[in-house]
C-alpha atoms as a PDB file:
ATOM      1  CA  UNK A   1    -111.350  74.027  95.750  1.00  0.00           C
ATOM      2  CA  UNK A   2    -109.481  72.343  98.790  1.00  0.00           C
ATOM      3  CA  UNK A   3    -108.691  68.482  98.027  1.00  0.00           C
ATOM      4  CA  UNK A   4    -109.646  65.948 100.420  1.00  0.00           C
ATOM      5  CA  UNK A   5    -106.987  63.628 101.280  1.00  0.00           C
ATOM      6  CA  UNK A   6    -108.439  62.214 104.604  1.00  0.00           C
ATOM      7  CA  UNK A   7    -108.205  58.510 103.054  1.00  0.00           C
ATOM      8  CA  UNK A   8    -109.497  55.548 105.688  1.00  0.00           C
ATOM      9  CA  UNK A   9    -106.546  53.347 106.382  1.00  0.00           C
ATOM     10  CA  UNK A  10    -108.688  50.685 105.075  1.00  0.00           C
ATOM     11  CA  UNK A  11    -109.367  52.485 101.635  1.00  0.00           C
ATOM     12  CA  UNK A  12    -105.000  52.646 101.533  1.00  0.00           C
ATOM     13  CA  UNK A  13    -104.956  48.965 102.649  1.00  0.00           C
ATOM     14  CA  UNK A  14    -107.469  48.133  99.600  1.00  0.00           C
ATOM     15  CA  UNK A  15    -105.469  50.298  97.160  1.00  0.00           C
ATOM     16  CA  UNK A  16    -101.873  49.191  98.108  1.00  0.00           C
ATOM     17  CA  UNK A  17    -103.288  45.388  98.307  1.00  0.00           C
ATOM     18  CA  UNK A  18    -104.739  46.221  94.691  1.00  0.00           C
ATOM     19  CA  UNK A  19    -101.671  47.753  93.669  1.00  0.00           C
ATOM     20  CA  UNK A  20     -99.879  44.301  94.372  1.00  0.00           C
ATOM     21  CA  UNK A  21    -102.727  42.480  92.235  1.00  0.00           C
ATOM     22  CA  UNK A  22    -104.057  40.643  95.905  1.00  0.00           C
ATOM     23  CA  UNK A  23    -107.710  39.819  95.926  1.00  0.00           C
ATOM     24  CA  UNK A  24    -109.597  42.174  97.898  1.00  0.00           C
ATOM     25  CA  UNK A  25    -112.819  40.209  98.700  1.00  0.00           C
ATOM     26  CA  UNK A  26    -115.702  40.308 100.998  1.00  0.00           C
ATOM     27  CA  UNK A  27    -114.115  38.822 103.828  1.00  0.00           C
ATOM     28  CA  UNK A  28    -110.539  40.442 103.365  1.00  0.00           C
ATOM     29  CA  UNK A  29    -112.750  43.790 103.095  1.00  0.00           C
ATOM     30  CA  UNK A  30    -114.820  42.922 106.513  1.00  0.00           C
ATOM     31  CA  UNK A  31    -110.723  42.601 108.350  1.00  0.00           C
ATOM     32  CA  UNK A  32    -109.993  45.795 106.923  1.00  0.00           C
ATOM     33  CA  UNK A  33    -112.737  47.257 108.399  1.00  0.00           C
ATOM     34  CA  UNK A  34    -112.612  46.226 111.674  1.00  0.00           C
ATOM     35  CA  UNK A  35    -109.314  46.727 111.851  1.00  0.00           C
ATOM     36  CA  UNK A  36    -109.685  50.481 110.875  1.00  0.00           C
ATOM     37  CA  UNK A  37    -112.308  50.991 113.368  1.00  0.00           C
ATOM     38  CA  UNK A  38    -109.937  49.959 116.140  1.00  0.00           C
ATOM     39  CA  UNK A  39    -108.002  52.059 118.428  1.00  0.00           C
ATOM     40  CA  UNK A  40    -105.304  49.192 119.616  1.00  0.00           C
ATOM     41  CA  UNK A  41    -103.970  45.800 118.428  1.00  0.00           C
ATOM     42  CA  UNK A  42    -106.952  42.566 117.919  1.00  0.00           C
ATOM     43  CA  UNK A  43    -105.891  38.816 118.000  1.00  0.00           C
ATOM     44  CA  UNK A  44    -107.377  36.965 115.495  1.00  0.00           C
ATOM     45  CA  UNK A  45    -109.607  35.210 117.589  1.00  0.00           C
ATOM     46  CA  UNK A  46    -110.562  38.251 118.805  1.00  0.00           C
ATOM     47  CA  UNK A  47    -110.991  39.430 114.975  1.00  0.00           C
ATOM     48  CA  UNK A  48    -112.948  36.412 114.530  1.00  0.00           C
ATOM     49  CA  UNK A  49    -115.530  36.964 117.426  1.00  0.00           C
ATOM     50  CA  UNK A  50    -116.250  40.447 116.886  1.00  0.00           C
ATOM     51  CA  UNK A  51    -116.959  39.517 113.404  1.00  0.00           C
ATOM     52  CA  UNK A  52    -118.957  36.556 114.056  1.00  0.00           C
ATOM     53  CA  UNK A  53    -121.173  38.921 115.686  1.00  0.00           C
ATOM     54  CA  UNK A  54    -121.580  40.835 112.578  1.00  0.00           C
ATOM     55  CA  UNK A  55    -123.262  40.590 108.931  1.00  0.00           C
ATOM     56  CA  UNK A  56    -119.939  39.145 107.699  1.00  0.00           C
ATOM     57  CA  UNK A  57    -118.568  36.319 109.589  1.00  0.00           C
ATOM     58  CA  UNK A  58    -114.932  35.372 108.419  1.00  0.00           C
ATOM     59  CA  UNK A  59    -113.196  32.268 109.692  1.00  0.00           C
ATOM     60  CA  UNK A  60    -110.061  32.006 111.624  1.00  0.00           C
ATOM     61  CA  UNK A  61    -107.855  30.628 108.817  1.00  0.00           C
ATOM     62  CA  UNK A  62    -109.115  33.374 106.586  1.00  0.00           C
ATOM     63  CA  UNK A  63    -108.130  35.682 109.001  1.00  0.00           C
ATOM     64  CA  UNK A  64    -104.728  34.588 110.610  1.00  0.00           C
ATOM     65  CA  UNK A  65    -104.312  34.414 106.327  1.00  0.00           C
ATOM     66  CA  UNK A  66    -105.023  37.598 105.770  1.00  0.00           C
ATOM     67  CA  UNK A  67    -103.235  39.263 108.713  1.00  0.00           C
ATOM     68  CA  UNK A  68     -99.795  37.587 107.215  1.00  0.00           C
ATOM     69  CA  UNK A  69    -100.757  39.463 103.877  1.00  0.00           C
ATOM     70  CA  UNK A  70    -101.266  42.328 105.189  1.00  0.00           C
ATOM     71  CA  UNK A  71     -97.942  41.978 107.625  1.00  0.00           C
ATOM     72  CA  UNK A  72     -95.759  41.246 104.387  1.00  0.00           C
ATOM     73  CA  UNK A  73     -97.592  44.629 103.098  1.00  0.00           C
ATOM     74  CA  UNK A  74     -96.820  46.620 106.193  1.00  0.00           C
ATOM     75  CA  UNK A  75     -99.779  47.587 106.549  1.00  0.00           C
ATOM     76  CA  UNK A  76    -100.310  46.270 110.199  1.00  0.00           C
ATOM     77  CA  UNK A  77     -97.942  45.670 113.243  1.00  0.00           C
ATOM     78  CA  UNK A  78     -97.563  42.126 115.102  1.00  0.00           C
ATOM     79  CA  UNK A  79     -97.553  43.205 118.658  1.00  0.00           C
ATOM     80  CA  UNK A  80     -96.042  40.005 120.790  1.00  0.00           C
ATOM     81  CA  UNK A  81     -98.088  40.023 123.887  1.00  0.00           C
ATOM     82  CA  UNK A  82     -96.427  37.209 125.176  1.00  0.00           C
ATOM     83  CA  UNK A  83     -97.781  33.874 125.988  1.00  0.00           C
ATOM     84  CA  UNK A  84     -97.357  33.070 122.201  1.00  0.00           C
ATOM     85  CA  UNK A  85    -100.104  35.550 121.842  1.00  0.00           C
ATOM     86  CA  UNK A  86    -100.076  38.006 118.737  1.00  0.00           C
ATOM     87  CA  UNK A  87    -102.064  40.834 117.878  1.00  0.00           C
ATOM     88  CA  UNK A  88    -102.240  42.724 115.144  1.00  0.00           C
ATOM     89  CA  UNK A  89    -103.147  46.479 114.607  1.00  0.00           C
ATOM     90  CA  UNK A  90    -103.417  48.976 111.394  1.00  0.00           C
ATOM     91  CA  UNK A  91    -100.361  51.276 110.704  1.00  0.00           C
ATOM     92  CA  UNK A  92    -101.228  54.348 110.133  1.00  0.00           C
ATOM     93  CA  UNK A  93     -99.341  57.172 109.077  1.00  0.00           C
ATOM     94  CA  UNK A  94    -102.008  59.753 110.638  1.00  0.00           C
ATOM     95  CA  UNK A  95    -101.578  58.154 114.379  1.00  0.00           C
ATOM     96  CA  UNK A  96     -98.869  58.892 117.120  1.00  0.00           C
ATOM     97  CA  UNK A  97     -96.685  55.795 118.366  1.00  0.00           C
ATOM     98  CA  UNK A  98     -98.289  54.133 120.949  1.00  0.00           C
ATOM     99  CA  UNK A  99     -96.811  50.777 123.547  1.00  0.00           C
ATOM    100  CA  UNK A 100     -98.716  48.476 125.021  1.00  0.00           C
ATOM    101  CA  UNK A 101     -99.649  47.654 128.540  1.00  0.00           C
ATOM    102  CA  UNK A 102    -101.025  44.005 128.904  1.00  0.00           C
ATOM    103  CA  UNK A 103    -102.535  42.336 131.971  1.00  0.00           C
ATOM    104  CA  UNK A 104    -101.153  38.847 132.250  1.00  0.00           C
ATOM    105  CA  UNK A 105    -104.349  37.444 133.959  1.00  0.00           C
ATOM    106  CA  UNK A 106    -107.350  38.805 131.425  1.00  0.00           C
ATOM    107  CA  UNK A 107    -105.418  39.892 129.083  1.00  0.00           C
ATOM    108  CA  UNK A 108    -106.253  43.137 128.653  1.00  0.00           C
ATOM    109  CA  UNK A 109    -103.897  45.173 125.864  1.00  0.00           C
ATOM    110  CA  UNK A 110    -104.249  49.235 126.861  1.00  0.00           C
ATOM    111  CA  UNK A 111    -102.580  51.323 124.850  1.00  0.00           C
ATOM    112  CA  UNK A 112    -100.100  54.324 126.243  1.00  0.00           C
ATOM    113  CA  UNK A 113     -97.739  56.826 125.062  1.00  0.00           C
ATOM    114  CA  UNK A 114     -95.049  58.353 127.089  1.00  0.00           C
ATOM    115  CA  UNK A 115     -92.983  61.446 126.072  1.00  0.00           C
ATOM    116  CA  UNK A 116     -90.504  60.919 128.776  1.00  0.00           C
ATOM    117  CA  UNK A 117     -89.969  57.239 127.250  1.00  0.00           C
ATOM    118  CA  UNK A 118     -89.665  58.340 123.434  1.00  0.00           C
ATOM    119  CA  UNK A 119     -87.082  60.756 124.783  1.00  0.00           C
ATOM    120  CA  UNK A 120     -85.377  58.245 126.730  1.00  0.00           C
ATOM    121  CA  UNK A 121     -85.246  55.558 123.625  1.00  0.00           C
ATOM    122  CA  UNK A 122     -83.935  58.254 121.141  1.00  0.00           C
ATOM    123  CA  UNK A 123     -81.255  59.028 123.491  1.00  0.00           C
ATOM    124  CA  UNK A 124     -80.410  55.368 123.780  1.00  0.00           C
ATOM    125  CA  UNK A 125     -80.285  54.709 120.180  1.00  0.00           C
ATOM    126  CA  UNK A 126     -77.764  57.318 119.900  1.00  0.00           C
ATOM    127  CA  UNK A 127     -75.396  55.094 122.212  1.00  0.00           C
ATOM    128  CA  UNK A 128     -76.160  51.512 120.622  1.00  0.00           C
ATOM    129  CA  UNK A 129     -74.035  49.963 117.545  1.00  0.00           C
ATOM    130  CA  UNK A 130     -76.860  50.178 115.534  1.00  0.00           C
ATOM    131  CA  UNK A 131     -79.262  52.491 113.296  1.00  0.00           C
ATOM    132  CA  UNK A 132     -82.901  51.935 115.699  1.00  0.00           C
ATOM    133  CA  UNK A 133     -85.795  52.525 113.016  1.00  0.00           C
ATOM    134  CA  UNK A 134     -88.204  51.358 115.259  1.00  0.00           C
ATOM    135  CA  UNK A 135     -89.394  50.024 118.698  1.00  0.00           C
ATOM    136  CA  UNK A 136     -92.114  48.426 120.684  1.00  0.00           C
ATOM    137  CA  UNK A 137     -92.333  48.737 124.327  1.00  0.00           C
ATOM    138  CA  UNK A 138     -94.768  45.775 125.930  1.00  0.00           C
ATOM    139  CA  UNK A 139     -95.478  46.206 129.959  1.00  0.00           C
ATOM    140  CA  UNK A 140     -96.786  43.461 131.957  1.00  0.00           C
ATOM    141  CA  UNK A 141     -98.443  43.444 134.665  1.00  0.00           C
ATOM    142  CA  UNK A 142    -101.995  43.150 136.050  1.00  0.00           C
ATOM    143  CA  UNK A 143    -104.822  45.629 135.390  1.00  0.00           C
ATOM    144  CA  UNK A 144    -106.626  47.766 138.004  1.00  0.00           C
ATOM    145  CA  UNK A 145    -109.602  44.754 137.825  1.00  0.00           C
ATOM    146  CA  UNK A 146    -107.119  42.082 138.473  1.00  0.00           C
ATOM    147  CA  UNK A 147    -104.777  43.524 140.886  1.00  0.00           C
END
């Protein structure tokens, strides 16, 4: 019999947040959720709304606390938008690399992957004084309904 091992990122985040005896409660569970359901990086007031909207409100300090818990886990990326503006979005071991493209007057965050980029950064790292385990890429600009 074949084994499932399709586990949710937010089933890992539970276990590994178990695993380091953190309380895994109703609202921390609600985050999870959300953030599993998502195909790019939320702000937390942006966590905050969607979940206001929902069965299981959370508030903001819950949330901006348990988006540093789950940072110090690694189990989600801050993406620096600019404007002192953070998002946050699940790491997943199951997903290709993505960058950001972010519209400075709605701000807007579209994800994007580029071969030619990965490629070009790879090639770079080899030529830097320095070991590059990883990289984010953040484009500004204005979107197609700004512009």
């Amino acid at each position: 019999m074949a084994q499932a091992n399709a586990e949710s990122w937010a089933d890992r985040a539970q276990r590994v947040l178990a695993d380091n005896k953190r309380h895994t409660g109703a609202a921390r569970r609600a985050v999870l959720e959300l953030l599993d359901a998502q195909t790019c990086a939320l702000s937390a007031v942006e966590i905050e709304d969607l979940l206001r909207g929902s069965d299981r409100p959370v508030g903001r300090a819950s949330i901006y606390r348990i988006l540093d818990e789950l940072e110090r886990l690694q189990l989600v990326q801050k993406v620096q938008v600019g404007q002192t503006m953070s998002r946050f979005e699940p790491i997943r071991e199951d997903h290709e690399h993505h960058h950001h493209l972010v519209c400075d007057n709605c701000g807007t965050v579209i994800p994007f992957t580029d071969t030619g980029l990965e490629r070009a950064i790879r090639k770079l790292s080899s030529r830097v004084p320095m070991r590059v385990d990883e990289h984010e890429i953040v484009l500004h600009g204005a979107c197609d309904d700004c512009s």
